[in-house]
C-alpha atoms as a PDB file:
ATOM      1  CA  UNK A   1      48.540 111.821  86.237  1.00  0.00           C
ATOM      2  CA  UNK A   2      48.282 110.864  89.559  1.00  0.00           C
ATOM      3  CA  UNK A   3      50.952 111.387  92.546  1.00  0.00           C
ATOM      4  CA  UNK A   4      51.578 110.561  95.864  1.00  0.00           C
ATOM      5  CA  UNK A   5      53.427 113.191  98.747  1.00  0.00           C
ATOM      6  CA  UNK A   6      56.020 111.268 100.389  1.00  0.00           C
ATOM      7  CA  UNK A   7      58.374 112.825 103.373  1.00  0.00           C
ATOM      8  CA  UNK A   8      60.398 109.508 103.223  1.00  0.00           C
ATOM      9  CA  UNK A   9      61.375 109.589  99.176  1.00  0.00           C
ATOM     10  CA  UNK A  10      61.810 111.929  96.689  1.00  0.00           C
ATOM     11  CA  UNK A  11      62.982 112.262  93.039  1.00  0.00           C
ATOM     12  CA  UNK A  12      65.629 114.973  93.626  1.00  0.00           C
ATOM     13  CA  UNK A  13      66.663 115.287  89.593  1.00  0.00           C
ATOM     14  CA  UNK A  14      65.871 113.459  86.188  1.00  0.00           C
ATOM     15  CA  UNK A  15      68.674 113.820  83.392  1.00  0.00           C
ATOM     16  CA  UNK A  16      69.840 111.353  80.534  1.00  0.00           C
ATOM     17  CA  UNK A  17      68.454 108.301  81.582  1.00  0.00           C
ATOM     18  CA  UNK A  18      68.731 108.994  85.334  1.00  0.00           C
ATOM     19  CA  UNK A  19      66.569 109.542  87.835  1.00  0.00           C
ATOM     20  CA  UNK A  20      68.425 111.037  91.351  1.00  0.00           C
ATOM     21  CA  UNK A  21      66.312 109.995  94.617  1.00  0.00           C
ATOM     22  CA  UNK A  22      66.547 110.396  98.208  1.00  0.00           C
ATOM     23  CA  UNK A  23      65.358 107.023 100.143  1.00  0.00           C
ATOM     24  CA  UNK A  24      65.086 108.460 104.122  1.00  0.00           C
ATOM     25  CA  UNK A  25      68.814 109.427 104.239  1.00  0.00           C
ATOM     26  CA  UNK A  26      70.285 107.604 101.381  1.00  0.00           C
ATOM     27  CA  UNK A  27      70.700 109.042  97.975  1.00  0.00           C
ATOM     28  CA  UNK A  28      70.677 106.343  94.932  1.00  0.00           C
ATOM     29  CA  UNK A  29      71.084 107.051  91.395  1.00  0.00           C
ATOM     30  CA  UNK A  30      69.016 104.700  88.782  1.00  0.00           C
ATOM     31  CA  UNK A  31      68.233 104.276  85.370  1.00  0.00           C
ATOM     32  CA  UNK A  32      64.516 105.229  84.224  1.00  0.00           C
ATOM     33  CA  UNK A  33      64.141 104.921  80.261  1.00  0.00           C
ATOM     34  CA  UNK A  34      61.176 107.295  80.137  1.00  0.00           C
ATOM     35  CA  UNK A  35      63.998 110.503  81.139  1.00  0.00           C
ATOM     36  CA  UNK A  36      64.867 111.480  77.745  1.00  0.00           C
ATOM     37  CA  UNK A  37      65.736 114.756  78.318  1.00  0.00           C
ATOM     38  CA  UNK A  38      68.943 116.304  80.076  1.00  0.00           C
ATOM     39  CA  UNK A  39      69.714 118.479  82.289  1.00  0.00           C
ATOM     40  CA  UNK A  40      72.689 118.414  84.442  1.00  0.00           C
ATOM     41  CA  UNK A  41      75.276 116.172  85.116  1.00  0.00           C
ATOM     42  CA  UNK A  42      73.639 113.795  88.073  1.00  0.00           C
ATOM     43  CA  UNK A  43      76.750 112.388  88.087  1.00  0.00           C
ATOM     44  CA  UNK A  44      78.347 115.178  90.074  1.00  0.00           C
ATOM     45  CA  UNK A  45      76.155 115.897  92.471  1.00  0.00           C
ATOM     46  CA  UNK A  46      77.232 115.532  95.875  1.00  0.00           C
ATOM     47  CA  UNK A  47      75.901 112.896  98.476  1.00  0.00           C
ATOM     48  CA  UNK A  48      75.010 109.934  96.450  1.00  0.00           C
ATOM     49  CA  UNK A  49      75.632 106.880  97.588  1.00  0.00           C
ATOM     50  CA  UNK A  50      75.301 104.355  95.094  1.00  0.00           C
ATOM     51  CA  UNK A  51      74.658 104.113  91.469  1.00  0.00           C
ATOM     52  CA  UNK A  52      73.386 101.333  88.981  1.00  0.00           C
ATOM     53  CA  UNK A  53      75.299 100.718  86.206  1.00  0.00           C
ATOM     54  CA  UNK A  54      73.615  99.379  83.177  1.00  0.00           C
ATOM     55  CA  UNK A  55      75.434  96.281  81.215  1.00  0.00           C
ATOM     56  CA  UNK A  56      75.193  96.248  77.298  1.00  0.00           C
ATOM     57  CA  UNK A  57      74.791  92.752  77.520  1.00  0.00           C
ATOM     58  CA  UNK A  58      71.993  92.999  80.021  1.00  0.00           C
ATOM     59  CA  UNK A  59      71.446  93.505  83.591  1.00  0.00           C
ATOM     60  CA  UNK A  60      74.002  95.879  85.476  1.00  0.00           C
ATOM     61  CA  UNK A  61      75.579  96.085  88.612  1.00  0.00           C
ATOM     62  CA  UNK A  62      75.243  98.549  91.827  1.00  0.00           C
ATOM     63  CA  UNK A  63      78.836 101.216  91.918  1.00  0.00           C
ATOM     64  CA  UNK A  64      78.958 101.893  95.772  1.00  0.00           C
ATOM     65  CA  UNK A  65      80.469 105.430  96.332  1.00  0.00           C
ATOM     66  CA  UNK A  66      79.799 105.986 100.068  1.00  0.00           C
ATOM     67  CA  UNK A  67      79.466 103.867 102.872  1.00  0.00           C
ATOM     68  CA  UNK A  68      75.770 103.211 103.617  1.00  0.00           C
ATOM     69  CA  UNK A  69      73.282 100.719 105.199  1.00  0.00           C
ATOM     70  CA  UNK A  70      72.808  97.075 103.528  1.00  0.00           C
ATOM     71  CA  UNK A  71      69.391  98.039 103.924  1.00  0.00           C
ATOM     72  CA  UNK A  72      67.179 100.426 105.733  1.00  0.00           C
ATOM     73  CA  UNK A  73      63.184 101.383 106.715  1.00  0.00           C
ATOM     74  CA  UNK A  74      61.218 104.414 105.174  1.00  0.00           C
ATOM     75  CA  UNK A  75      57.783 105.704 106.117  1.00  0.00           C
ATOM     76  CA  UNK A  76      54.837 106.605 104.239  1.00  0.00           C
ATOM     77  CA  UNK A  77      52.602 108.098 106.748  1.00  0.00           C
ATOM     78  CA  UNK A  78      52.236 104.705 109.036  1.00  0.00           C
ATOM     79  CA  UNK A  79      53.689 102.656 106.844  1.00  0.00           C
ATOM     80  CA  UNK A  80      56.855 101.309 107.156  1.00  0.00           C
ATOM     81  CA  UNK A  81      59.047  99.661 104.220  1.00  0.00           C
ATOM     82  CA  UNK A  82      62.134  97.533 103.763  1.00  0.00           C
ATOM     83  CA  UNK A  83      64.379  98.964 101.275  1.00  0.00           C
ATOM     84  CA  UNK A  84      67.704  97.683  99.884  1.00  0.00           C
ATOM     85  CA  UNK A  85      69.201  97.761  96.800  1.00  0.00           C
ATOM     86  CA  UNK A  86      68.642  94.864  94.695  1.00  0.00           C
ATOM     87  CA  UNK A  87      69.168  93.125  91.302  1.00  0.00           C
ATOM     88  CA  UNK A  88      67.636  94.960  88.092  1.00  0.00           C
ATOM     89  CA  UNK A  89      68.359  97.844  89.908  1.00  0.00           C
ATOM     90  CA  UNK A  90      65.149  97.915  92.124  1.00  0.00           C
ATOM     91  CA  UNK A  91      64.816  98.799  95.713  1.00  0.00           C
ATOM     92  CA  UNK A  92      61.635  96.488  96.656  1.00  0.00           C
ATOM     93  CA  UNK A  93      59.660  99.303  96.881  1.00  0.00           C
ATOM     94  CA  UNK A  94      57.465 101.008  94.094  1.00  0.00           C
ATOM     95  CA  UNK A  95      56.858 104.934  95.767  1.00  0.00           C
ATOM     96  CA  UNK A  96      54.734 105.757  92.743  1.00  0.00           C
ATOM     97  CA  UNK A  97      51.876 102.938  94.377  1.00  0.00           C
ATOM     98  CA  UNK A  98      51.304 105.353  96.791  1.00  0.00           C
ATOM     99  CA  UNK A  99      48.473 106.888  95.026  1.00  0.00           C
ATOM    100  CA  UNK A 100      47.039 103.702  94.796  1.00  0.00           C
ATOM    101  CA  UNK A 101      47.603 102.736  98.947  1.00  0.00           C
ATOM    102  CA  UNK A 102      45.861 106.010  99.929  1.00  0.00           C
ATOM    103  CA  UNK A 103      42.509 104.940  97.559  1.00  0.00           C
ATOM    104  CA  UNK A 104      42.501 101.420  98.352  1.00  0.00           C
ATOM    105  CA  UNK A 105      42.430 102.690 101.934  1.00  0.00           C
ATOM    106  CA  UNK A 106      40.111 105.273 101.952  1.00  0.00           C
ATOM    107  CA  UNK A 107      38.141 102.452  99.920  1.00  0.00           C
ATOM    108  CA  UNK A 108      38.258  99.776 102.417  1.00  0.00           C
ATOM    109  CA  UNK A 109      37.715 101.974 105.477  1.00  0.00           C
ATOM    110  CA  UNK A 110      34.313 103.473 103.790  1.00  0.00           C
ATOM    111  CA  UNK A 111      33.374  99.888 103.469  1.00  0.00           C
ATOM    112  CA  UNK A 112      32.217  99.644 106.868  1.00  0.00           C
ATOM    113  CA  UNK A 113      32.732  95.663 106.605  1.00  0.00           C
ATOM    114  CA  UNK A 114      35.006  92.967 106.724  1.00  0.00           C
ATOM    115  CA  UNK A 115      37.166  93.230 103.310  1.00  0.00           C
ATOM    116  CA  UNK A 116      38.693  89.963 102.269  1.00  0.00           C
ATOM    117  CA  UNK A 117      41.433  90.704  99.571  1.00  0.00           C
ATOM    118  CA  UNK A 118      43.677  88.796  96.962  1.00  0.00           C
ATOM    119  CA  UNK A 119      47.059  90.177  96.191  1.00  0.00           C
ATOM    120  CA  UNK A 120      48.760  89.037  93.030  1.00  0.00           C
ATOM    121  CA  UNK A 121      52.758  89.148  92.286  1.00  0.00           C
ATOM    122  CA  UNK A 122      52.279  90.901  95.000  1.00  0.00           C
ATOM    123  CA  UNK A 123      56.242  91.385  95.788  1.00  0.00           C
ATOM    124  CA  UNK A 124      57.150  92.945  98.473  1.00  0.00           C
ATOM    125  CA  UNK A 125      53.699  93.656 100.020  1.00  0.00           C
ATOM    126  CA  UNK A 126      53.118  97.831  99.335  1.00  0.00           C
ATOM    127  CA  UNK A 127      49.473  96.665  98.178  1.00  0.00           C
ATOM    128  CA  UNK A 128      49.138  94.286 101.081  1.00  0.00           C
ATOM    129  CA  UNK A 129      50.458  96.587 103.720  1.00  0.00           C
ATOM    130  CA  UNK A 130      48.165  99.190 102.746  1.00  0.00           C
ATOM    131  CA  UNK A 131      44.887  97.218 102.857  1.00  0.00           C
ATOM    132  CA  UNK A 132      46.071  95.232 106.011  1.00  0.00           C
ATOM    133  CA  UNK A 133      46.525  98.980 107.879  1.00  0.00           C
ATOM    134  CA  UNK A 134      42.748  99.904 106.683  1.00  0.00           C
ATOM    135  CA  UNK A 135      42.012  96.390 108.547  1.00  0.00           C
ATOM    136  CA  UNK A 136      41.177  93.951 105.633  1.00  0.00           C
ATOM    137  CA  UNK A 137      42.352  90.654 105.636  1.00  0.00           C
ATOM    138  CA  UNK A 138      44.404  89.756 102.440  1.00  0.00           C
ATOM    139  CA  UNK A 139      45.854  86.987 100.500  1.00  0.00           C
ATOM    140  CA  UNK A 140      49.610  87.903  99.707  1.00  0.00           C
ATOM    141  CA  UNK A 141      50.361  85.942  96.391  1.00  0.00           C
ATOM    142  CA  UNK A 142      54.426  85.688  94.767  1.00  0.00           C
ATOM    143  CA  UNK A 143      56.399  83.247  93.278  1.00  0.00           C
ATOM    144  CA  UNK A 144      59.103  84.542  94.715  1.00  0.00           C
ATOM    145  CA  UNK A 145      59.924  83.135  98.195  1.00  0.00           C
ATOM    146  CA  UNK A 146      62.599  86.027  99.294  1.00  0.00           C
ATOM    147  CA  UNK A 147      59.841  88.868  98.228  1.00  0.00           C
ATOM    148  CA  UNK A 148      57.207  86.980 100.115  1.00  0.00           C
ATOM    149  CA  UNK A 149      59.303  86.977 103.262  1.00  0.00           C
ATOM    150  CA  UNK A 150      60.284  91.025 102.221  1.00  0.00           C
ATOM    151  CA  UNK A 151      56.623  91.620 102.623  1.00  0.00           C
ATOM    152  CA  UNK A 152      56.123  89.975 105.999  1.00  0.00           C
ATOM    153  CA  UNK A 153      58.662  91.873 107.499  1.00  0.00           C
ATOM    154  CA  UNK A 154      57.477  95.009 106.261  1.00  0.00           C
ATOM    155  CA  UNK A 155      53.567  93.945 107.745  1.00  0.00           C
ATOM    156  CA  UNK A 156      55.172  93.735 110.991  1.00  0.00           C
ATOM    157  CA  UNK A 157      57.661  96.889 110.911  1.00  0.00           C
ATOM    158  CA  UNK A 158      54.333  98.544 110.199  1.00  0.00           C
ATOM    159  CA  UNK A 159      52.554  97.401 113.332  1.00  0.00           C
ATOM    160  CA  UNK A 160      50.674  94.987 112.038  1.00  0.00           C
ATOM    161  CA  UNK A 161      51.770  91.585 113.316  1.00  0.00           C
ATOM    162  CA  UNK A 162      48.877  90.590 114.054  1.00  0.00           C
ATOM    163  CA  UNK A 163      46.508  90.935 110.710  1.00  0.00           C
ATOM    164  CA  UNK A 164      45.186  88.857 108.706  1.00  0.00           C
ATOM    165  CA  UNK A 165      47.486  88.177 106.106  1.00  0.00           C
ATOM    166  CA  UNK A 166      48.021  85.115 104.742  1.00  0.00           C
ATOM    167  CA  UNK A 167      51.544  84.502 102.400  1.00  0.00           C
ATOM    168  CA  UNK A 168      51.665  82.411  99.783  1.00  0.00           C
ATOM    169  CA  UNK A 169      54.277  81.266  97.161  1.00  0.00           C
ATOM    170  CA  UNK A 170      53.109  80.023  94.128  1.00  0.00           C
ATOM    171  CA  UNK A 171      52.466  80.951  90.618  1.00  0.00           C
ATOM    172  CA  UNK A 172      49.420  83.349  90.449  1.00  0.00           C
ATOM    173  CA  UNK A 173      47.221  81.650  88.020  1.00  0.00           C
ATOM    174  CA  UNK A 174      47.540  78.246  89.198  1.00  0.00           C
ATOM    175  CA  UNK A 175      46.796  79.464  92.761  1.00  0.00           C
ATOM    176  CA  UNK A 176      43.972  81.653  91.527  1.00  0.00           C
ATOM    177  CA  UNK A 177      42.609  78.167  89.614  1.00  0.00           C
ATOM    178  CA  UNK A 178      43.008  76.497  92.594  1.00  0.00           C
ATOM    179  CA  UNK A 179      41.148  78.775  94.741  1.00  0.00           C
ATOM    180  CA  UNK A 180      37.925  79.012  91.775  1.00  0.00           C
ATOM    181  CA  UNK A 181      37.789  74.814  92.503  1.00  0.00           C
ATOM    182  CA  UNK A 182      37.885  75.243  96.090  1.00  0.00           C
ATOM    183  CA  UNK A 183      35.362  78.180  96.040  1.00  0.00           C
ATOM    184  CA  UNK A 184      37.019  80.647  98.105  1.00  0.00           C
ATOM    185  CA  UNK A 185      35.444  84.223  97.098  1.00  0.00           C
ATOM    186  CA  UNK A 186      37.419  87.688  97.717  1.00  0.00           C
ATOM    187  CA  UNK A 187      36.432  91.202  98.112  1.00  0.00           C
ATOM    188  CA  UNK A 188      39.016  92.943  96.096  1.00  0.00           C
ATOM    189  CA  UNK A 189      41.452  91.826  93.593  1.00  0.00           C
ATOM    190  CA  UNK A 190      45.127  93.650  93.320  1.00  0.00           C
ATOM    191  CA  UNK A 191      47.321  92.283  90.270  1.00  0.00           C
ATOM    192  CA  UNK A 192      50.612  94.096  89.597  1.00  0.00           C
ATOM    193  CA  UNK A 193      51.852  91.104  86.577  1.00  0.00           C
ATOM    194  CA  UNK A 194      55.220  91.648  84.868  1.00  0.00           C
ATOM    195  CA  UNK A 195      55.602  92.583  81.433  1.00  0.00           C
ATOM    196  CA  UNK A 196      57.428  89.079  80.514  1.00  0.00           C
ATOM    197  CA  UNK A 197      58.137  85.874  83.273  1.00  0.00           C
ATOM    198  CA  UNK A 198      58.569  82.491  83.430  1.00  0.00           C
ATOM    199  CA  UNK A 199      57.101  80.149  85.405  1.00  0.00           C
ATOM    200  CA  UNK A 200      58.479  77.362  87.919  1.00  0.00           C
ATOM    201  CA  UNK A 201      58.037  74.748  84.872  1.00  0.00           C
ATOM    202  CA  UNK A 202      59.180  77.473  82.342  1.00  0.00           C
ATOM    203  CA  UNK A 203      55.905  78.668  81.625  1.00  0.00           C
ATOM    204  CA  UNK A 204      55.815  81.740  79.488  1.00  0.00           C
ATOM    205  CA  UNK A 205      53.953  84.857  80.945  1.00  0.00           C
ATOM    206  CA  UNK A 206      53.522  87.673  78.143  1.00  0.00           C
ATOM    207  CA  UNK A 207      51.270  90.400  79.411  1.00  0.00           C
ATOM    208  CA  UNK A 208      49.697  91.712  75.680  1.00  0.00           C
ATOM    209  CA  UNK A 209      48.380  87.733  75.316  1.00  0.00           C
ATOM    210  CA  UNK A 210      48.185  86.450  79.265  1.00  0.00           C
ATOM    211  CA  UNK A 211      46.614  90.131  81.227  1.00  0.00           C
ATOM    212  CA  UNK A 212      43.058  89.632  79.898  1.00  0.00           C
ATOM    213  CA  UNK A 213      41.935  85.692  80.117  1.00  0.00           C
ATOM    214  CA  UNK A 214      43.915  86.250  83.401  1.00  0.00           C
ATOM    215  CA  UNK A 215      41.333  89.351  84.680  1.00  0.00           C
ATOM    216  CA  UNK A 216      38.463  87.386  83.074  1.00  0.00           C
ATOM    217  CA  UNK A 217      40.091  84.386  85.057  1.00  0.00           C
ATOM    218  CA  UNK A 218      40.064  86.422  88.275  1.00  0.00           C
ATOM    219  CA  UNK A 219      36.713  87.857  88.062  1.00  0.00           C
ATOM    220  CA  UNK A 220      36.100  84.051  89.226  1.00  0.00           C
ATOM    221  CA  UNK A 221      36.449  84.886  92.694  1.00  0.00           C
ATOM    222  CA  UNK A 222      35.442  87.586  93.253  1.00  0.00           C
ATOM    223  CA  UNK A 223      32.358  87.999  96.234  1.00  0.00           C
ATOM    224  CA  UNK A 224      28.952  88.313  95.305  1.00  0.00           C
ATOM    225  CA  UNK A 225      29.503  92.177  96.565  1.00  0.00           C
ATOM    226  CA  UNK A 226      32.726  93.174  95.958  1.00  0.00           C
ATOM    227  CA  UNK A 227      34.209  96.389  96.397  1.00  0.00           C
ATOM    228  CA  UNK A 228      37.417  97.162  93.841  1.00  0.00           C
ATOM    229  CA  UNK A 229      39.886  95.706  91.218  1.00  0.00           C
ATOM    230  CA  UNK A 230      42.965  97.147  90.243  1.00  0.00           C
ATOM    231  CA  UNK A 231      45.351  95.957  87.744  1.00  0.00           C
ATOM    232  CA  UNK A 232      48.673  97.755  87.485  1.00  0.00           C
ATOM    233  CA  UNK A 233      51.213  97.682  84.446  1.00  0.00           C
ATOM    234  CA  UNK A 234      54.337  99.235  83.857  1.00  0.00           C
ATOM    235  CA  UNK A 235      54.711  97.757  80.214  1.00  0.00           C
ATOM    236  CA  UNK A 236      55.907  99.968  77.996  1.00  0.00           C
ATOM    237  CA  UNK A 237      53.494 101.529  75.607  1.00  0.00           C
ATOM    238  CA  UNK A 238      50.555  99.888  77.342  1.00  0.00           C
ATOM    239  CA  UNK A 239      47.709 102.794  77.786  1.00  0.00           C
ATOM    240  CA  UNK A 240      45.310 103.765  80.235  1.00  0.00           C
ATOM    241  CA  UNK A 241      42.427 103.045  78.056  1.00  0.00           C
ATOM    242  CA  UNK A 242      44.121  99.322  77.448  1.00  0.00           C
ATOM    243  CA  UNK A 243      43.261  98.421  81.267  1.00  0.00           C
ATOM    244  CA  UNK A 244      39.699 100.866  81.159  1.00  0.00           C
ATOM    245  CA  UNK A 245      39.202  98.528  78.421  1.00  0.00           C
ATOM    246  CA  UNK A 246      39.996  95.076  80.090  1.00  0.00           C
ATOM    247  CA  UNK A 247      37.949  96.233  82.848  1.00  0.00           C
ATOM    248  CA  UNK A 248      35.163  96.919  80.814  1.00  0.00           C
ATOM    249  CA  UNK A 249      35.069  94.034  79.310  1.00  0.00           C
ATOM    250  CA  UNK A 250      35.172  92.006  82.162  1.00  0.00           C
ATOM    251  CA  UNK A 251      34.830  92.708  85.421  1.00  0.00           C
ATOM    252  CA  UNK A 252      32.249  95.910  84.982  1.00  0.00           C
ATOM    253  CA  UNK A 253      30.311  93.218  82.898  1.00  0.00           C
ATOM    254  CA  UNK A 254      26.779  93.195  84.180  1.00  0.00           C
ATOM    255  CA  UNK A 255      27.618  94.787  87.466  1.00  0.00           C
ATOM    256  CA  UNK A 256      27.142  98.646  89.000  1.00  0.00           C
ATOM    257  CA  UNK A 257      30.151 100.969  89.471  1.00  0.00           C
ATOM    258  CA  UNK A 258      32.460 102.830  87.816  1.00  0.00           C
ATOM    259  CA  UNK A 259      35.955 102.001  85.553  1.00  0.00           C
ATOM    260  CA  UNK A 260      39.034 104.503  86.052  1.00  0.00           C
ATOM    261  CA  UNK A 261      42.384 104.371  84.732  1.00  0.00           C
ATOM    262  CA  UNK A 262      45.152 107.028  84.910  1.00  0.00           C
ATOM    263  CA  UNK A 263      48.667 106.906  84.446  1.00  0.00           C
ATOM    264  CA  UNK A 264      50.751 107.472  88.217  1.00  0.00           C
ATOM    265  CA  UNK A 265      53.951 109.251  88.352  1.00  0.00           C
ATOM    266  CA  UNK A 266      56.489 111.362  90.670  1.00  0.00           C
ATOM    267  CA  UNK A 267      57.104 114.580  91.212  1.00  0.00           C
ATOM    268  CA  UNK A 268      60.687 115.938  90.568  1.00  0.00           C
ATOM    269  CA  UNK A 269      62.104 118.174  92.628  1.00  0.00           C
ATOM    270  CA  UNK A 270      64.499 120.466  91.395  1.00  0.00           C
ATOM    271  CA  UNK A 271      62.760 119.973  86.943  1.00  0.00           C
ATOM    272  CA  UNK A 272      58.919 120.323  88.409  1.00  0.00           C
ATOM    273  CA  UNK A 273      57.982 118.080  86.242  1.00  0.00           C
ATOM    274  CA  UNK A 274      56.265 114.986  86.765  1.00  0.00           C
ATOM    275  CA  UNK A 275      58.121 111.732  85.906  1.00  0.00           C
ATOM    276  CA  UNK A 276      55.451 108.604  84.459  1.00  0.00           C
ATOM    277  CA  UNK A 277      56.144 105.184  86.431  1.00  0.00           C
ATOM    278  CA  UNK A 278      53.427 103.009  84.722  1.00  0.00           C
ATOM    279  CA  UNK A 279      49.463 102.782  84.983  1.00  0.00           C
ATOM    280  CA  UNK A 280      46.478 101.712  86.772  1.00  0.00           C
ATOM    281  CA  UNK A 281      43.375 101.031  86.089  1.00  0.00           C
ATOM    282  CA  UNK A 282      40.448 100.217  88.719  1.00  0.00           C
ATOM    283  CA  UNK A 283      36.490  99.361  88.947  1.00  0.00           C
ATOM    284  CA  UNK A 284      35.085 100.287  92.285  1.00  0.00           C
ATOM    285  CA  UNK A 285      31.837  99.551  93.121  1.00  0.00           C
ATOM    286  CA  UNK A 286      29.741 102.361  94.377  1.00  0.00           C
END
């Protein structure tokens, strides 16, 4: 498993469901269904400032129990992020993609040329942040207008106002579609798809049937020399090997370079242990 070393966030304690994190100064309690083990009661523990509250009926609901910020900025080395909390219980941040910032980096900067890049439901920008600091120029794709906006504010807070980023709402697969007929070619592909969505004309997205004609769709664009493609999933019971596999299949397909995947997690504080948060998997072409 890989993890990242944050100064900004931490996962303080894991217990019954819970995960207990620090976000800069703020202290949030959340679900995670992959603690099922206990430990103490995270309820009682002093300092936290909000909590999400699961519904039966689906959904939930933030319980404030201090007064704190309606949102706020943490840092992961120079970059800077928005973070709030939000419906579903998310933050619009995933801290676990760290790992995946600091190779896509390293990646882009070893490069030693211009690295054009396509980010898809690519939320609130982590991905895009991270490749626009290394000095690529990237495509920043969401259906989702307010994340799109999330993500341009967090390019800027991180110095960056004036990369090359280009937002875009729209479904992912019609834009990539669009982009194959119009025969614009990218570096690097980033996908991070949900589990289950729905489009704007209530098309159904189901990632066991949609991930792989939508790599094999991808691989489309790509450059005649491109340098990475990483796919990200946080389905549940969705393997490493599953993505290796995809990858395989498709993208390493008659070209050099080498297929990874690994599961990336967190680092508890006060257990040790390391807490799963979903899996990558990545060709690079070396």
């Amino acid at each position: 498993m890989r993890t990242a070393e944050w100064k900004d966030y931490s996962v303080i304690a894991t217990s019954d469901g819970y995960k207990l994190e620090r976000w800069g100064d703020v202290v949030l309690l959340r679900p995670d269904p992959q603690v099922i083990w206990s430990g103490k009661n995270l309820d009682n523990q002093k300092g936290i400032s909000a909590k999400y509250i699961r519904s039966e009926t689906g959904g939930g609901k933030w319980l404030y129990k201090t007064k704190m910020p309606e949102e706020w900025v943490i840092g992961y080395n120079d970059l800077k992020f928005k973070v709030k909390p939000m419906g579903f219980k998310h933050t619009g941040l995933f801290p676990e993609q760290a790992v995946n910032w600091d190779l896509m980096i390293d990646l882009i900067k070893k490069s030693n040329r211009e690295i054009n890049v396509l980010n898809l439901f690519a939320y609130t920008g982590g991905a895009t942040v991270a490749c626009a600091s290394a000095g690529a120029s990237v495509c920043h794709v969401d259906s989702s207008k307010g994340m799109v906006e999330r993500a341009g504010e967090n390019v800027r807070l991180s110095g960056l106002k004036d990369a090359k980023v280009r937002y875009i709402i729209d479904d992912c697969k019609k834009f990539v579609e669009r982009e194959i007929r119009r025969g614009r070619k990218y570096d690097a592909v980033i996908m991070d798809p949900p589990s289950y969505g729905r489009g704007p004309n209530g098309e159904m997205w189901k990632l066991e049937t949609e991930l792989f004609p939508f790599v094999k769709l991808c691989e489309q664009v790509l450059s005649d020399n491109p340098l990475f493609f990483l796919i990200n999933s946080y389905t549940t019971g969705l393997q490493p090997q599953v993505l290796k596999n995809i990858l395989e299949l498709t993208v390493a397909k008659g070209r050099e370079g080498k297929v990874e995947a690994y599961e990336i997690g967190l680092k508890t504080q006060e257990e040790g242990v390391l807490l799963p948060c979903g899996n990558s998997g990545i060709w690079i072409n070396e």
